[in-house]
C-alpha atoms as a PDB file:
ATOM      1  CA  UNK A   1      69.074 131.310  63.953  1.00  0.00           C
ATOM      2  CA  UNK A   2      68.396 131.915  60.201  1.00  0.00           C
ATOM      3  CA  UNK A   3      71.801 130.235  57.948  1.00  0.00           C
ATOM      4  CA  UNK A   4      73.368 134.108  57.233  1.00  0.00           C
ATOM      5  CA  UNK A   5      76.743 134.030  55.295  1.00  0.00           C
ATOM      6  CA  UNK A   6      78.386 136.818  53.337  1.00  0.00           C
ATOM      7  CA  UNK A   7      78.856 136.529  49.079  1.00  0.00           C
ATOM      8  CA  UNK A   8      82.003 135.960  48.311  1.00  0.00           C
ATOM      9  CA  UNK A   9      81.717 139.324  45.822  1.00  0.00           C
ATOM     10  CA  UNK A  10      81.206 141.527  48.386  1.00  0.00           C
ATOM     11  CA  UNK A  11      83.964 140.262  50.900  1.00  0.00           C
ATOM     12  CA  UNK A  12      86.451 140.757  47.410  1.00  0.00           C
ATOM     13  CA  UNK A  13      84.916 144.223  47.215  1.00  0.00           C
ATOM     14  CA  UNK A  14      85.127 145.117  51.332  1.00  0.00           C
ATOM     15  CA  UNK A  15      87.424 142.354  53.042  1.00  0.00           C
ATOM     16  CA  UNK A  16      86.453 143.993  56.421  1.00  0.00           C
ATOM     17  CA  UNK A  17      82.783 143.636  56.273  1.00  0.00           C
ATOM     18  CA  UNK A  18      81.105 141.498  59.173  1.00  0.00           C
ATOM     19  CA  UNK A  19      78.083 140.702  60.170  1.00  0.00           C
ATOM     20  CA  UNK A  20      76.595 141.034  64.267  1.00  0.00           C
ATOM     21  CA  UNK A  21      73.656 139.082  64.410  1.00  0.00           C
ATOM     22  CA  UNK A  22      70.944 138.681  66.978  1.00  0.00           C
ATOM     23  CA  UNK A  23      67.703 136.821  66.815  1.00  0.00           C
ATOM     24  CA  UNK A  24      65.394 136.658  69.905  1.00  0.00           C
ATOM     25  CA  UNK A  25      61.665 136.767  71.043  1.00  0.00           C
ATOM     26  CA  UNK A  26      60.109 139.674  72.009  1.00  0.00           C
ATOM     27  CA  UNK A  27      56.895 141.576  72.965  1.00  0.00           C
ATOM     28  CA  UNK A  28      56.476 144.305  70.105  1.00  0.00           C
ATOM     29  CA  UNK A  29      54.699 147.725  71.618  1.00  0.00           C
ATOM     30  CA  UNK A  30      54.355 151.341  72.486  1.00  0.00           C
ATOM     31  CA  UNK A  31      58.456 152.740  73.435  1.00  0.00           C
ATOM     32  CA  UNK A  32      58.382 153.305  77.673  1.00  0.00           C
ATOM     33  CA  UNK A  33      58.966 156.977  78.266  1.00  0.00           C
ATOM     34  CA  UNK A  34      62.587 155.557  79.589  1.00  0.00           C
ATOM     35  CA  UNK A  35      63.585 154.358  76.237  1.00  0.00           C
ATOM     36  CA  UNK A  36      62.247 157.601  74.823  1.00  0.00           C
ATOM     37  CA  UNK A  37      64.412 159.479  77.506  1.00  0.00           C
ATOM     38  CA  UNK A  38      67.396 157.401  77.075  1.00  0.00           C
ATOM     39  CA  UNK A  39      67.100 158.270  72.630  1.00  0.00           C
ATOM     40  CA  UNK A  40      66.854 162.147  74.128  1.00  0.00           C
ATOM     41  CA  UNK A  41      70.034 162.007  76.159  1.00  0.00           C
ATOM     42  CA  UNK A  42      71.693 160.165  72.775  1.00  0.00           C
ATOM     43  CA  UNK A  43      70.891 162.904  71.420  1.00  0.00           C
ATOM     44  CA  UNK A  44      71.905 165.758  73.197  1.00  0.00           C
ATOM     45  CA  UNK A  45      74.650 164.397  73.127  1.00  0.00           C
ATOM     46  CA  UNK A  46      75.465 163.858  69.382  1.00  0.00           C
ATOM     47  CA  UNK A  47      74.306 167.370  69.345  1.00  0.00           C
ATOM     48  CA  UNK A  48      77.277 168.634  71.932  1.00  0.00           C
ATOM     49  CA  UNK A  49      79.851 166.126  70.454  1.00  0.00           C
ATOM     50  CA  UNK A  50      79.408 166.929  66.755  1.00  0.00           C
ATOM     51  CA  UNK A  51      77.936 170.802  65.787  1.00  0.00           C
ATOM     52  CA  UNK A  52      77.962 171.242  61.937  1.00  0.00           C
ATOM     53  CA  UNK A  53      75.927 168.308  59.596  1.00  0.00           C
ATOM     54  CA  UNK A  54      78.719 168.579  57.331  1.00  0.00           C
ATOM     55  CA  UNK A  55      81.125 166.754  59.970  1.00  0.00           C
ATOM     56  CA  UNK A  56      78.780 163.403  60.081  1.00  0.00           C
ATOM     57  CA  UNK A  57      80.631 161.748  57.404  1.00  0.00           C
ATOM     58  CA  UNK A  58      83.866 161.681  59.585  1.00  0.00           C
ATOM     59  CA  UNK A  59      82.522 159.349  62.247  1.00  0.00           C
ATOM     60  CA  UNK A  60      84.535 156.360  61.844  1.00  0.00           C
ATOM     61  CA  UNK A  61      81.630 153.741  61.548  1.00  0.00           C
ATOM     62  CA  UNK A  62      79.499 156.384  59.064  1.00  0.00           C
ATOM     63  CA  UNK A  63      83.063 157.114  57.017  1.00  0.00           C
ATOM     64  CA  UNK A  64      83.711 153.101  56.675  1.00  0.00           C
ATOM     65  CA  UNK A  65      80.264 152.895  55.349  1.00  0.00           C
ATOM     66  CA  UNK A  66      80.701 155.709  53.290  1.00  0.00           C
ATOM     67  CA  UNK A  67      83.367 153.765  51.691  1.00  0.00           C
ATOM     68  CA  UNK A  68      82.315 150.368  51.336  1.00  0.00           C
ATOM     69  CA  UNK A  69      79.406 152.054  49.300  1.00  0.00           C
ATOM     70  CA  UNK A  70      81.551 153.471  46.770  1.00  0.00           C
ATOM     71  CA  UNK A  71      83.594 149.968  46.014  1.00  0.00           C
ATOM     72  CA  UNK A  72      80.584 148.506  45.494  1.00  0.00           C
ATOM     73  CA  UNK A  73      79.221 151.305  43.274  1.00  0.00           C
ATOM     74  CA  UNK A  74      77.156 153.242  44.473  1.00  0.00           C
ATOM     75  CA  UNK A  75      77.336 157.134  45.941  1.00  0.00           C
ATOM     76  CA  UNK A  76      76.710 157.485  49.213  1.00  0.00           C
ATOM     77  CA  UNK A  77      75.725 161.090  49.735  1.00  0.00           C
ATOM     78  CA  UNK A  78      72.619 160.599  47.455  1.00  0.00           C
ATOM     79  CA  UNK A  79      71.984 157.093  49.620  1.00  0.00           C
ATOM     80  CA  UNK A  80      72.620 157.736  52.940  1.00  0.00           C
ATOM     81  CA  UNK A  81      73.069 154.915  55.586  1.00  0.00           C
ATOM     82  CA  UNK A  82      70.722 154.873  58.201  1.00  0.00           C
ATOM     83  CA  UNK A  83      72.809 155.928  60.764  1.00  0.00           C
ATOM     84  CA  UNK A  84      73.973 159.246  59.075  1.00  0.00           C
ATOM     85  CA  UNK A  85      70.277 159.614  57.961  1.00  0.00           C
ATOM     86  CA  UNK A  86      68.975 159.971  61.666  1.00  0.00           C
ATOM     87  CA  UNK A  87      71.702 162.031  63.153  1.00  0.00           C
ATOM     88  CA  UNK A  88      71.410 164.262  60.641  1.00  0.00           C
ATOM     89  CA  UNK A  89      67.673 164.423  61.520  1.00  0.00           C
ATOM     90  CA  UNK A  90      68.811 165.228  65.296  1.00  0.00           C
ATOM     91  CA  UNK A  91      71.445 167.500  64.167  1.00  0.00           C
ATOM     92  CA  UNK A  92      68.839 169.544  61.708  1.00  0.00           C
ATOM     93  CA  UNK A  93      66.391 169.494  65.126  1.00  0.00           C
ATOM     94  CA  UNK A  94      63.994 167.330  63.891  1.00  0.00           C
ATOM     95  CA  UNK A  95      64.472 164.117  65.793  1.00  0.00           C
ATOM     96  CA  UNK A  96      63.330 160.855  65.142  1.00  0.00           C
ATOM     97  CA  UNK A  97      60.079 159.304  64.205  1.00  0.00           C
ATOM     98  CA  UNK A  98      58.762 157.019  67.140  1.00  0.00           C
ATOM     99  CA  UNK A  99      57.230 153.567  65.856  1.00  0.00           C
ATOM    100  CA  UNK A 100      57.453 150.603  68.335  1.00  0.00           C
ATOM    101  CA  UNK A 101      60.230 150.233  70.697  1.00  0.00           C
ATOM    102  CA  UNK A 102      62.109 146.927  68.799  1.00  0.00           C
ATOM    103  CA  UNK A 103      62.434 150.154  66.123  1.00  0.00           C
ATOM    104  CA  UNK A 104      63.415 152.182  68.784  1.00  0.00           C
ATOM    105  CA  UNK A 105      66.337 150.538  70.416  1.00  0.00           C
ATOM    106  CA  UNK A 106      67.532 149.670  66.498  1.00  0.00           C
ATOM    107  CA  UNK A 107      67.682 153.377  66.640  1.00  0.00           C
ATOM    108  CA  UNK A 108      69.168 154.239  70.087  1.00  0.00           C
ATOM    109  CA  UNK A 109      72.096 151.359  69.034  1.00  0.00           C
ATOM    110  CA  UNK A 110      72.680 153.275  65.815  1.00  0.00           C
ATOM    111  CA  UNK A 111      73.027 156.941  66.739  1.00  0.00           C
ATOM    112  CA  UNK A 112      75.373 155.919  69.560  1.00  0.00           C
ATOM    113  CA  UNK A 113      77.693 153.770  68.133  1.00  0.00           C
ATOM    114  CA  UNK A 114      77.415 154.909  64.129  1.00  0.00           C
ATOM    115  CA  UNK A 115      76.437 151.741  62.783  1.00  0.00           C
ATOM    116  CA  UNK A 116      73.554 150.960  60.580  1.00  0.00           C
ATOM    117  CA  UNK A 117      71.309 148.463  61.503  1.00  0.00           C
ATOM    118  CA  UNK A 118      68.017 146.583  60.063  1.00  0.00           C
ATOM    119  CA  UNK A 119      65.699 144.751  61.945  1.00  0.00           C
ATOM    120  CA  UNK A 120      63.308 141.864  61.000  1.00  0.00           C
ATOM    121  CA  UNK A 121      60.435 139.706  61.197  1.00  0.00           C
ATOM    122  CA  UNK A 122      61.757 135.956  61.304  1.00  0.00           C
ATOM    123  CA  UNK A 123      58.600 134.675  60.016  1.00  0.00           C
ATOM    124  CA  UNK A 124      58.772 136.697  57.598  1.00  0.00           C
ATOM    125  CA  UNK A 125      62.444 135.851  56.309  1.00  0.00           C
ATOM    126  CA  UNK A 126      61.807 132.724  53.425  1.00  0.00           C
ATOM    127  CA  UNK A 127      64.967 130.674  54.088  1.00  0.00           C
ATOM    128  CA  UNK A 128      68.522 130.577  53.886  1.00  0.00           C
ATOM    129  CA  UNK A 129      69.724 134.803  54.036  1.00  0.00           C
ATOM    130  CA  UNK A 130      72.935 135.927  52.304  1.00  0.00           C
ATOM    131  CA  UNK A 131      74.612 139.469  52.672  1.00  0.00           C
ATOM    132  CA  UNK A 132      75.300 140.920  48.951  1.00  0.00           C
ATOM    133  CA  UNK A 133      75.931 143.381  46.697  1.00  0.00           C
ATOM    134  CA  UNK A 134      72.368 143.969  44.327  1.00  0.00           C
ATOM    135  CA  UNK A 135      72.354 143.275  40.941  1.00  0.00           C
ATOM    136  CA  UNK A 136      71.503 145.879  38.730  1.00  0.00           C
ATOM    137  CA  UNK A 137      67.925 146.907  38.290  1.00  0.00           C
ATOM    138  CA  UNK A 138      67.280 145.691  41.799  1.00  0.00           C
ATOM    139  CA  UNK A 139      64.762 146.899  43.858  1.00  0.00           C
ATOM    140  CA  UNK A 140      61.863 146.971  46.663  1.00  0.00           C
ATOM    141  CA  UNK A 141      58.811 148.350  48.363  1.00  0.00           C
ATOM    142  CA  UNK A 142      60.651 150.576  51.290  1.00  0.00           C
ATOM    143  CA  UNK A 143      58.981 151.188  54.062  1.00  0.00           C
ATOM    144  CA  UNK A 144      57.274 154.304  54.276  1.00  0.00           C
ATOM    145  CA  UNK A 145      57.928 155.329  50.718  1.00  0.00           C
ATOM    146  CA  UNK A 146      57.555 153.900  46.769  1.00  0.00           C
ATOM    147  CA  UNK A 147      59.364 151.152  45.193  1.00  0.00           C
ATOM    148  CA  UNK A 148      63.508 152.292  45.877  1.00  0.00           C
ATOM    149  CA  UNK A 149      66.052 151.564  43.690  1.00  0.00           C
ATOM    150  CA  UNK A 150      68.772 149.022  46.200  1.00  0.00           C
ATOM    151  CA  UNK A 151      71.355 148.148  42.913  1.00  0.00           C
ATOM    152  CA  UNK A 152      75.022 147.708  43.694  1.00  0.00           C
ATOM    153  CA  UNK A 153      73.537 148.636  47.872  1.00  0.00           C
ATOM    154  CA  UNK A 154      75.252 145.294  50.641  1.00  0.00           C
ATOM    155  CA  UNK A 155      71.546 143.738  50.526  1.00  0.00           C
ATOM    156  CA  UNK A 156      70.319 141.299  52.896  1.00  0.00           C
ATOM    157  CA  UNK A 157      68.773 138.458  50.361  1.00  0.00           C
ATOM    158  CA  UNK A 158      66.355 135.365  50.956  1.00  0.00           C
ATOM    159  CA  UNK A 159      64.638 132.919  48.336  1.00  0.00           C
ATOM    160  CA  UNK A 160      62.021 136.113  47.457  1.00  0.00           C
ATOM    161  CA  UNK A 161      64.740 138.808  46.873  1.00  0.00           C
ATOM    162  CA  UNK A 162      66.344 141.406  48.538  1.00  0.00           C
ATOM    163  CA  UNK A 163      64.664 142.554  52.254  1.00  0.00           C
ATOM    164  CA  UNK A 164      67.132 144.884  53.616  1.00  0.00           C
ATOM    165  CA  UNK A 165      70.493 147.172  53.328  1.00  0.00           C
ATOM    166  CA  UNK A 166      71.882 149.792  55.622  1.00  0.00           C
ATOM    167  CA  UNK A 167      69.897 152.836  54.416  1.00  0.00           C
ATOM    168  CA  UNK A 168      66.476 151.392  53.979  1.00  0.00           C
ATOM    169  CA  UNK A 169      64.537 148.329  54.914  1.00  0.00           C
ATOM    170  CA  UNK A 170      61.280 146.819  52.822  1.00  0.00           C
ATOM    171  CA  UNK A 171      58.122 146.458  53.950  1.00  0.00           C
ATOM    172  CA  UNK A 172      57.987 143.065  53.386  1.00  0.00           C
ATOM    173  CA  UNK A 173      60.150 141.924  56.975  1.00  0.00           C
ATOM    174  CA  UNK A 174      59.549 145.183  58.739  1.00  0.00           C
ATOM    175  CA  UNK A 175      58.784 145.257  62.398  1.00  0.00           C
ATOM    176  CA  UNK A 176      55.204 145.463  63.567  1.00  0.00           C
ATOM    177  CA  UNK A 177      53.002 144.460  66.643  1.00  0.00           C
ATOM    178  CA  UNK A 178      52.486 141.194  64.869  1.00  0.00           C
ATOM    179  CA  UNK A 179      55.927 139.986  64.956  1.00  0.00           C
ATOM    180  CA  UNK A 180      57.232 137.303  67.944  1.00  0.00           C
ATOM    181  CA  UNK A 181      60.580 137.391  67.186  1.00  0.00           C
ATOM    182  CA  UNK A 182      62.926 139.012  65.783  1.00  0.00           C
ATOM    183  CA  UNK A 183      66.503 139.414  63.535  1.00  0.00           C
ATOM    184  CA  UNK A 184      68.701 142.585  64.008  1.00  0.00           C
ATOM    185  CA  UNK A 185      71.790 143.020  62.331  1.00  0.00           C
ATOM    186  CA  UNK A 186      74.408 145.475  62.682  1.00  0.00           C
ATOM    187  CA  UNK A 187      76.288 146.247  59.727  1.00  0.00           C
ATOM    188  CA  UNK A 188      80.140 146.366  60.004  1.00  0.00           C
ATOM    189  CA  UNK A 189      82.773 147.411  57.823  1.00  0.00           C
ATOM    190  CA  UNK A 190      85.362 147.424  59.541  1.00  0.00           C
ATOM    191  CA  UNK A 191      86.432 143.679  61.313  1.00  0.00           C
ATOM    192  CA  UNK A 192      85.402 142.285  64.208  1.00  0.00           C
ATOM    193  CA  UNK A 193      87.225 144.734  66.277  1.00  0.00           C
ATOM    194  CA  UNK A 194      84.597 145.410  69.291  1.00  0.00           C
ATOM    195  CA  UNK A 195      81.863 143.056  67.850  1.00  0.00           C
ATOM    196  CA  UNK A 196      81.101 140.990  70.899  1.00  0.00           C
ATOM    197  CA  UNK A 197      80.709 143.623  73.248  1.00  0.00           C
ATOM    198  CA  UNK A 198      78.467 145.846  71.064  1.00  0.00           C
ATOM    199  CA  UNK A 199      76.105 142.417  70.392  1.00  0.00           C
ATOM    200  CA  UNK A 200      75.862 142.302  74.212  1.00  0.00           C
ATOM    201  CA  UNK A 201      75.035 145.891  74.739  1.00  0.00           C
ATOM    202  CA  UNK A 202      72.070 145.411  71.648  1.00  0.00           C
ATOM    203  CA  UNK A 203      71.158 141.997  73.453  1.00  0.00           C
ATOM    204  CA  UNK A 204      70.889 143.933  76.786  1.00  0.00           C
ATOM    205  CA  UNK A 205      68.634 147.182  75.359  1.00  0.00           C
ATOM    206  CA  UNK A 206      66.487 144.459  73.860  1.00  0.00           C
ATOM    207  CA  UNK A 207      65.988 142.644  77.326  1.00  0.00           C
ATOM    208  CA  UNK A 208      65.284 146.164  79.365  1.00  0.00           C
ATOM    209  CA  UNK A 209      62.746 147.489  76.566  1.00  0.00           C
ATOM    210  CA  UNK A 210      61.201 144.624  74.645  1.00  0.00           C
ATOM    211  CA  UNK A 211      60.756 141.691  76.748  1.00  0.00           C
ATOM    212  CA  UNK A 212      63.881 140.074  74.971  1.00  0.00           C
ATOM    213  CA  UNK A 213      64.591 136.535  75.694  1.00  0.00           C
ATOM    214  CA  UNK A 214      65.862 132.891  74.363  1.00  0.00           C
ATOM    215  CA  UNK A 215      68.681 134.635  72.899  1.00  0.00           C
ATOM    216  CA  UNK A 216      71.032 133.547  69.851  1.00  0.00           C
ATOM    217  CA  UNK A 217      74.283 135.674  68.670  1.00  0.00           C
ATOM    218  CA  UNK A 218      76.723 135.043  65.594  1.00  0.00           C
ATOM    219  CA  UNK A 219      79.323 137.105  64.389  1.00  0.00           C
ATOM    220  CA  UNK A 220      79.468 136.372  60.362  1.00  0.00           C
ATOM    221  CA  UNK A 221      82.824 136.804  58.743  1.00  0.00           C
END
């Protein structure tokens, strides 16, 4: 696995931020219909659990990111984290965008449990990765829109710059047919509490629907 470790800046900032890693191989395609069926279900079910938008932000994992992004500066209702992002989507009835079912089990993990999570292209990761709050001014190419502005955002960080946070990845490690194996994070903020059992239930969606295998795991403190 990639050397991941957290800046000391943003631990001062968010003592209870942590880090679930996974790296693995996998066979990048097309989602199965079960996968598909399995995000549906999710779904319906956000939809009976939680009935008005404006309730999202009290989801514990969505409200402790909430937080963490205002002590490190920035305000989270104008950047959402991903996981608020796409339950709001299924909330507002306009479900999720289907791209390639690494993507979609990133997703299926998120809207269940409330975390954010990014996903990457190992070979595309240049060396050592650290977990950190962006300078001001920072900024890259997101994927599937213009150059977005990442300052004072927890960025993932390797020798070329910033690669990823938890409202937006870059195009630069994003997911494609192309990639052999993979990196997905999930982004905590609030301990450890729970950590180990939610990497095995990723590790286990990635073995049913994407041919996951030669697992690694690390919980980064």
């Amino acid at each position: 696995m990639h050397t991941i470790t957290i800046d000391n800046h943003l631990k001062q900032l968010w003592p209870d931020a942590v880090l679930g890693c996974v790296q693995c191989k996998v066979t990048v395609q097309e989602s199965p219909g079960e996968l598909l069926q399995e995000i549906e279900a999710c779904s319906k079910s956000l939809r009976e659990t939680i009935e008005k938008v404006p309730d999202l932000p009290k989801r514990d994992k969505i409200a402790q990111t909430r937080s963490a992004y205002k002590a490190f500066g920035k305000e989270p209702s104008r950047y959402r984290n991903s996981a608020e992002a796409m339950c709001r989507r299924i909330l507002q009835g306009k479900g999720l965008y289907q791209i390639n079912n690494v993507v979609e089990c990133n997703n299926l993990f998120s809207i269940k449990s409330g975390y954010s999570l990014g996903a990457y292209d190992v070979n595309k990761i240049d060396g050592d990765v650290v977990w950190k709050v962006a300078e001001e001014g920072a900024h890259y190419q997101g994927i599937g829109k213009d150059q977005i502005n990442v300052e004072f955002l927890p960025v993932f960080s390797d020798s070329q710059g910033p690669f990823g946070n938890p409202t937006s990845d870059s195009v630069r490690t994003r997911i494609t047919e192309e990639a052999r194996e993979i990196l997905m994070v999930i982004f905590g903020f609030s301990g450890t509490d729970h950590m180990e059992e939610d990497l095995k239930e990723l590790c286990s969606l990635l073995e049913k629907y994407c041919n996951g295998r030669e697992f690694e795991t690390a919980i980064i403190v």
